[in-house]
C-alpha atoms as a PDB file:
ATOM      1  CA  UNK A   1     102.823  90.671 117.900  1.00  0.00           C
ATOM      2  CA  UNK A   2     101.823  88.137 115.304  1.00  0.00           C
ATOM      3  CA  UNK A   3      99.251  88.350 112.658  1.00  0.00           C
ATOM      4  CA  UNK A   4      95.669  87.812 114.282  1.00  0.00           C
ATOM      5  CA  UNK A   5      93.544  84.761 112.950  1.00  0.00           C
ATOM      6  CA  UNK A   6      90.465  83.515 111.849  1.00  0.00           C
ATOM      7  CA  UNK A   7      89.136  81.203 114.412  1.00  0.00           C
ATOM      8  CA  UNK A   8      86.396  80.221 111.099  1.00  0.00           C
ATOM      9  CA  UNK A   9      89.513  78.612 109.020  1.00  0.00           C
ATOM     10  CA  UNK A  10      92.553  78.512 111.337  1.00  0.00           C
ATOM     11  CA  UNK A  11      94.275  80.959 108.760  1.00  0.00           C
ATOM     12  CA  UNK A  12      95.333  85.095 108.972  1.00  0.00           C
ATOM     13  CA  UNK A  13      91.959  87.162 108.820  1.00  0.00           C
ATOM     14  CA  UNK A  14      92.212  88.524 105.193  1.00  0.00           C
ATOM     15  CA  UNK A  15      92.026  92.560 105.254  1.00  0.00           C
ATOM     16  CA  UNK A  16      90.991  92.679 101.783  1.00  0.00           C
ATOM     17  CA  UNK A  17      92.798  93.835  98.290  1.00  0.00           C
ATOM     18  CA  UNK A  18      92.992  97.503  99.869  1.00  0.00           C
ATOM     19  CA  UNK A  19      93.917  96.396 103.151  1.00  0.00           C
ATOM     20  CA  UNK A  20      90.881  98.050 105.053  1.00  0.00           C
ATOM     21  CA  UNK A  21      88.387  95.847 106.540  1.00  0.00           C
ATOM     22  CA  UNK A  22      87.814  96.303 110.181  1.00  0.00           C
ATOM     23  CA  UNK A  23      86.299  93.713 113.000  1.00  0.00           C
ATOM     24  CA  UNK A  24      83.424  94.531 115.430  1.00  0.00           C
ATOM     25  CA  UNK A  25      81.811  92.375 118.091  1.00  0.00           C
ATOM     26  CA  UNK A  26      78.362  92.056 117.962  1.00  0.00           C
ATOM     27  CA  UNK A  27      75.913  89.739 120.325  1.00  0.00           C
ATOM     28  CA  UNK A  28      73.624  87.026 119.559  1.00  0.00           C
ATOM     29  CA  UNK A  29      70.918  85.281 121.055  1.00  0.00           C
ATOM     30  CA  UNK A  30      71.992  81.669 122.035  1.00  0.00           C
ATOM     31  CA  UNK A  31      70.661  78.756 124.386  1.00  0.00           C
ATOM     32  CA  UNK A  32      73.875  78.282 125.495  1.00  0.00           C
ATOM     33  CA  UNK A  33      75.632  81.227 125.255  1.00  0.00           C
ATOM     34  CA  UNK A  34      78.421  82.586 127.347  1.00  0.00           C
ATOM     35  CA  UNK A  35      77.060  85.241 128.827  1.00  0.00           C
ATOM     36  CA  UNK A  36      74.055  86.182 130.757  1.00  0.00           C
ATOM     37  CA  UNK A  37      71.039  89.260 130.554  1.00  0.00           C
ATOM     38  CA  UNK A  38      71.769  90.723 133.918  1.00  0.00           C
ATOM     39  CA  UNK A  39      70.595  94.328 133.268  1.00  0.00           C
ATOM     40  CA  UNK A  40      66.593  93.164 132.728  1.00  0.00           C
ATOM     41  CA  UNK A  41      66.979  90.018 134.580  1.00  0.00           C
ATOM     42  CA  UNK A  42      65.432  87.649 131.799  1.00  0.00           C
ATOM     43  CA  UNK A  43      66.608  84.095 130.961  1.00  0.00           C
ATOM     44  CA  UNK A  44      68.560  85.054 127.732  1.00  0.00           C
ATOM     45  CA  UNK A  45      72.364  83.972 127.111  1.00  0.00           C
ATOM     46  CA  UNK A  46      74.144  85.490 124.540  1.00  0.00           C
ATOM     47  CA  UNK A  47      77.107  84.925 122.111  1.00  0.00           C
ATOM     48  CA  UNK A  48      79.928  87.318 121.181  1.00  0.00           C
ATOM     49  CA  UNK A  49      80.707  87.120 117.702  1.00  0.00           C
ATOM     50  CA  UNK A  50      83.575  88.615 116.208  1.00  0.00           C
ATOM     51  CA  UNK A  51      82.769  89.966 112.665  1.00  0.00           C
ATOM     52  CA  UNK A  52      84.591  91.478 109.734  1.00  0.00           C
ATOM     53  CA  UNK A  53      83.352  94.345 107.591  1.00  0.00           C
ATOM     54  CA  UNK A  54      84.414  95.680 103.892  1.00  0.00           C
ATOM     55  CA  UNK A  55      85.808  99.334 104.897  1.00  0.00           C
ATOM     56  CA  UNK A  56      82.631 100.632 103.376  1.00  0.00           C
ATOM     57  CA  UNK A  57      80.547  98.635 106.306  1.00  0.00           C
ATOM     58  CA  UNK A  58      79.325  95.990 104.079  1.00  0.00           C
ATOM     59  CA  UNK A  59      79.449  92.358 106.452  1.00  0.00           C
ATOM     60  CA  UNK A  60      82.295  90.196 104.970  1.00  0.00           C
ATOM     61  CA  UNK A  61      82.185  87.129 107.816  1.00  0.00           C
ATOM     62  CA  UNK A  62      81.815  86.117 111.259  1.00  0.00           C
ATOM     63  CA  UNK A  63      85.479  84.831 112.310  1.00  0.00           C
ATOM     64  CA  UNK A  64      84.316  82.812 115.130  1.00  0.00           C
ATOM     65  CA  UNK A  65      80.731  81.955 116.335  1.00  0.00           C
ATOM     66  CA  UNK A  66      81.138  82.677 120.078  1.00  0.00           C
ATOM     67  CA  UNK A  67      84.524  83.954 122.493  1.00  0.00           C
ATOM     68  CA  UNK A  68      85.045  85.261 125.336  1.00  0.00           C
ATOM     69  CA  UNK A  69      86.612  88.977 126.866  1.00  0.00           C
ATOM     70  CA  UNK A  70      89.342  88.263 129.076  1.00  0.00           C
ATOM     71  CA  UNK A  71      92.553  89.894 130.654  1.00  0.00           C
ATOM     72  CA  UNK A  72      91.923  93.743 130.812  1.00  0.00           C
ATOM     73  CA  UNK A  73      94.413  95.700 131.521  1.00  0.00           C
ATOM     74  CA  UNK A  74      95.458  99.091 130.344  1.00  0.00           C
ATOM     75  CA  UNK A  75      97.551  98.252 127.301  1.00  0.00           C
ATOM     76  CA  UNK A  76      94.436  96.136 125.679  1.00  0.00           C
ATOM     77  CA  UNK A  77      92.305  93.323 126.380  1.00  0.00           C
ATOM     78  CA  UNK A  78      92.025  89.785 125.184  1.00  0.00           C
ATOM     79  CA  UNK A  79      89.499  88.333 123.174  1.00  0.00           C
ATOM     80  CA  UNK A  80      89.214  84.743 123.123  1.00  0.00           C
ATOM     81  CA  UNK A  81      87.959  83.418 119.720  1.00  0.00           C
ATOM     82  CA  UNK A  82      86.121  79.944 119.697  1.00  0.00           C
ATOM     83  CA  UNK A  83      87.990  78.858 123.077  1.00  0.00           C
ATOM     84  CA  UNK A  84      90.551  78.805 121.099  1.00  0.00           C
ATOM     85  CA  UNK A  85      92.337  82.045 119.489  1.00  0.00           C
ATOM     86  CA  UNK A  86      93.346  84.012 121.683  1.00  0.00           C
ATOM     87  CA  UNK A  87      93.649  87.585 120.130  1.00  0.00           C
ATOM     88  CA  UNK A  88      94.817  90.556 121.599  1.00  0.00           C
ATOM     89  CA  UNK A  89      93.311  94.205 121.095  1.00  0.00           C
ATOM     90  CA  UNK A  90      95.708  96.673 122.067  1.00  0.00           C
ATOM     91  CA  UNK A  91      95.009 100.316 122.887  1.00  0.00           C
ATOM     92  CA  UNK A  92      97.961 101.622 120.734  1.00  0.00           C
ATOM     93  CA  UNK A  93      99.490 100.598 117.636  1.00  0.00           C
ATOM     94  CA  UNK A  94     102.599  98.176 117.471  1.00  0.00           C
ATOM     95  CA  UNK A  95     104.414  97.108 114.537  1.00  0.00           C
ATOM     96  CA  UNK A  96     104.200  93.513 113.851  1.00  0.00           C
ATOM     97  CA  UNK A  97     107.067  91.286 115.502  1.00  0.00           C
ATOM     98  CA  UNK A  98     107.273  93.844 118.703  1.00  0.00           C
ATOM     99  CA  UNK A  99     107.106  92.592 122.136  1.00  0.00           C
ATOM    100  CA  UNK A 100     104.304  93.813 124.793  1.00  0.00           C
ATOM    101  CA  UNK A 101     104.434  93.043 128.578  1.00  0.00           C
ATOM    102  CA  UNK A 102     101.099  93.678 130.668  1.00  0.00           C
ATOM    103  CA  UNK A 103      98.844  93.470 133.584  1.00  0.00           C
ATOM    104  CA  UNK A 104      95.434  92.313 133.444  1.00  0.00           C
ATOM    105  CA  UNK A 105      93.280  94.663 135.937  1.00  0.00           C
ATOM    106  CA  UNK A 106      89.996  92.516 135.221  1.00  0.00           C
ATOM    107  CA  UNK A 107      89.917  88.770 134.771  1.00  0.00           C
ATOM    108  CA  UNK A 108      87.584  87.031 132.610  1.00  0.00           C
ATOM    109  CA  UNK A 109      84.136  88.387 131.757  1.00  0.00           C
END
């Protein structure tokens, strides 16, 4: 494992002087957005966004504008940041520098 980045500025994501921000994915509307309404059938297409948050829940940045889920498996999934990034959400914590080997069960969403 490396440190994850910030598909906004190509660097680390920056956790903050106390080290406790947190990312959550969030949908928006978009014309030409990945993915597709197909639980009410309309014509919308949505983004993922990946966002950071101040431990306290106050919105710090989007780190990329659109991505896609990818590569499910049962150690994590894969996130893929700006077609770009790819950045790996593990079910379990792992010390950075330690090696992971795994299956994907589901392809790309």
């Amino acid at each position: 494992f490396d440190r994850p980045y910030d598909a906004s500025n190509s660097r680390e994501i920056d956790w903050g002087e106390s080290d406790d921000r947190y990312l959550m994915f969030d949908i928006e509307l978009a014309a030409t957005g990945s993915y597709s309404d197909d639980l009410f059938g309309s014509d919308n297409r949505y983004n993922v966004v990946l966002r950071l948050y101040e431990a306290d829940g106050t919105y710090v940045k989007d780190l990329c504008s659109y991505g896609n889920f990818m590569g499910f498996g049962d150690k994590g999934f894969l996130f893929n940041q700006t077609n770009h990034y790819g950045t790996f959400f593990a079910n379990d914590n792992y010390e950075l520098g330690a090696l992971l080997t795994y299956t994907p069960t589901t392809g790309v969403l």
